[in-house]
Protein backbone atom coordinates (compact mmCIF):
# COMPACT_ATOMS: atom_id res chain seq x y z
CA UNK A 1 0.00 0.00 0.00
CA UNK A 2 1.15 3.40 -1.10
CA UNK A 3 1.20 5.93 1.96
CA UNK A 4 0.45 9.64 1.14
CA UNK A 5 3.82 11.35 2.08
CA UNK A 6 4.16 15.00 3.02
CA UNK A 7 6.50 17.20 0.90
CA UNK A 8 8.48 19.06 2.96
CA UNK A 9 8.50 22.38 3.01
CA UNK A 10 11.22 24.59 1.25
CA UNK A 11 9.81 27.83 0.36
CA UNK A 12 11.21 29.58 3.67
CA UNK A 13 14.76 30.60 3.47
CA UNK A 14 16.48 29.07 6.21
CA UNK A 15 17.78 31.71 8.76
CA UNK A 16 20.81 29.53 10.25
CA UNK A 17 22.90 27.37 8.28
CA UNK A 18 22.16 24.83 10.78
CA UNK A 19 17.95 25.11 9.33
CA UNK A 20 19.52 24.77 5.88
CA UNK A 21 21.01 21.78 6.47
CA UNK A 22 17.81 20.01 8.30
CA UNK A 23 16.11 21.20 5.61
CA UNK A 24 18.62 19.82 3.06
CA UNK A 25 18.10 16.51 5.02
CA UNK A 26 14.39 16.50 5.04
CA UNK A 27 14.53 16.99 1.02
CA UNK A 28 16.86 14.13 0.61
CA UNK A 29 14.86 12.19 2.84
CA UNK A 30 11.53 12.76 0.88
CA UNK A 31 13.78 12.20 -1.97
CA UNK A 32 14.92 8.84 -1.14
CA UNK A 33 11.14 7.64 -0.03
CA UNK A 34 9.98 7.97 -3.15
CA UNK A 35 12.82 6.26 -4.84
CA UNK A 36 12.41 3.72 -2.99
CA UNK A 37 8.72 3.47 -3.66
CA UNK A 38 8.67 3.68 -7.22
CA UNK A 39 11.63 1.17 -6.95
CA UNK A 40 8.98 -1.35 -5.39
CA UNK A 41 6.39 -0.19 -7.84
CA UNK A 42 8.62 -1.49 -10.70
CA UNK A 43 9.78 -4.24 -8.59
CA UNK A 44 5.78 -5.51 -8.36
CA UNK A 45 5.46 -4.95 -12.32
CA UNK A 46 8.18 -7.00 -13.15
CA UNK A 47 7.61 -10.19 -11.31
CA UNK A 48 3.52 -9.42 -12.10
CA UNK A 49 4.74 -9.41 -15.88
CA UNK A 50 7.35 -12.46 -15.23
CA UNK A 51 4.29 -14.47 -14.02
CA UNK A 52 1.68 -13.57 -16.24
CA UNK A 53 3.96 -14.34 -19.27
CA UNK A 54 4.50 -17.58 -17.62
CA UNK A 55 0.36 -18.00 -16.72
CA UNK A 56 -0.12 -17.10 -20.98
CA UNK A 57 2.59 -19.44 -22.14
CA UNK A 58 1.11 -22.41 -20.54
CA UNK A 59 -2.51 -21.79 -21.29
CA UNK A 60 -1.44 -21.03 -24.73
CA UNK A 61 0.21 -24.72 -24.30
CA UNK A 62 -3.37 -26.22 -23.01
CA UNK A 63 -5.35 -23.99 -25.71
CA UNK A 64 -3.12 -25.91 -28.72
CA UNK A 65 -3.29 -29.23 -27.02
CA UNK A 66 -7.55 -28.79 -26.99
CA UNK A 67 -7.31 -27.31 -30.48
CA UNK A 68 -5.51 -30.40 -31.61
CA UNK A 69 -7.75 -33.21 -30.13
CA UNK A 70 -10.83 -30.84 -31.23
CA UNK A 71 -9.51 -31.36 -34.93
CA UNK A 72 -9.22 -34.89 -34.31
CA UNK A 73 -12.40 -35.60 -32.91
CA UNK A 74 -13.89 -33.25 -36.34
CA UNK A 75 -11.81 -35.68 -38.67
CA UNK A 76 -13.16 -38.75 -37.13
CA UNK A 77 -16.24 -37.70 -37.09
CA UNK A 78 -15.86 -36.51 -40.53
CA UNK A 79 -14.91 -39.97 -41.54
CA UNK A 80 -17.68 -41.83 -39.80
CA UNK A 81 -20.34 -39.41 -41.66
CA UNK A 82 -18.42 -40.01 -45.10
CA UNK A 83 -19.10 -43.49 -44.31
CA UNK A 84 -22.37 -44.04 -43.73
């Protein structure tokens, strides 16, 4: 779950070097969160991807296999018609 992050504020100067450098921090820090958050996003996409490809691939692989006896099943019956 994504958590709603608040942006730190930056539009005051900083009066003391020492408020310019928390700030500094805080930025970074905001910064970093949502790196790190957008690296789990892509992180989720990729093994979601990953395992639907694999999902696809093998009920592409059951899909033939049904297609194939289907045709079968058409040819005999085919036959069995033609024969009568």
């Amino acid at each position: 779950k994504l958590a709603v992050l608040p942006v730190p504020s930056v539009t005051k100067m900083a009066a003391t070097p020492l408020a310019a450098v928390q700030a500094d921090w805080e930025n970074r820090e905001f910064v970093e969160t949502v790196a790190t958050g957008i690296k789990r996003i892509v992180e989720f996409l990729n093994n979601f991807e990953s395992t639907t490809r694999y999902r696809m691939a093998v009920l592409n692989e059951k899909i033939t296999s049904l297609e194939r006896s289907l045709d079968f099943i058409e040819a005999k019956v085919n036959k069995s018609n033609e024969a009568n």
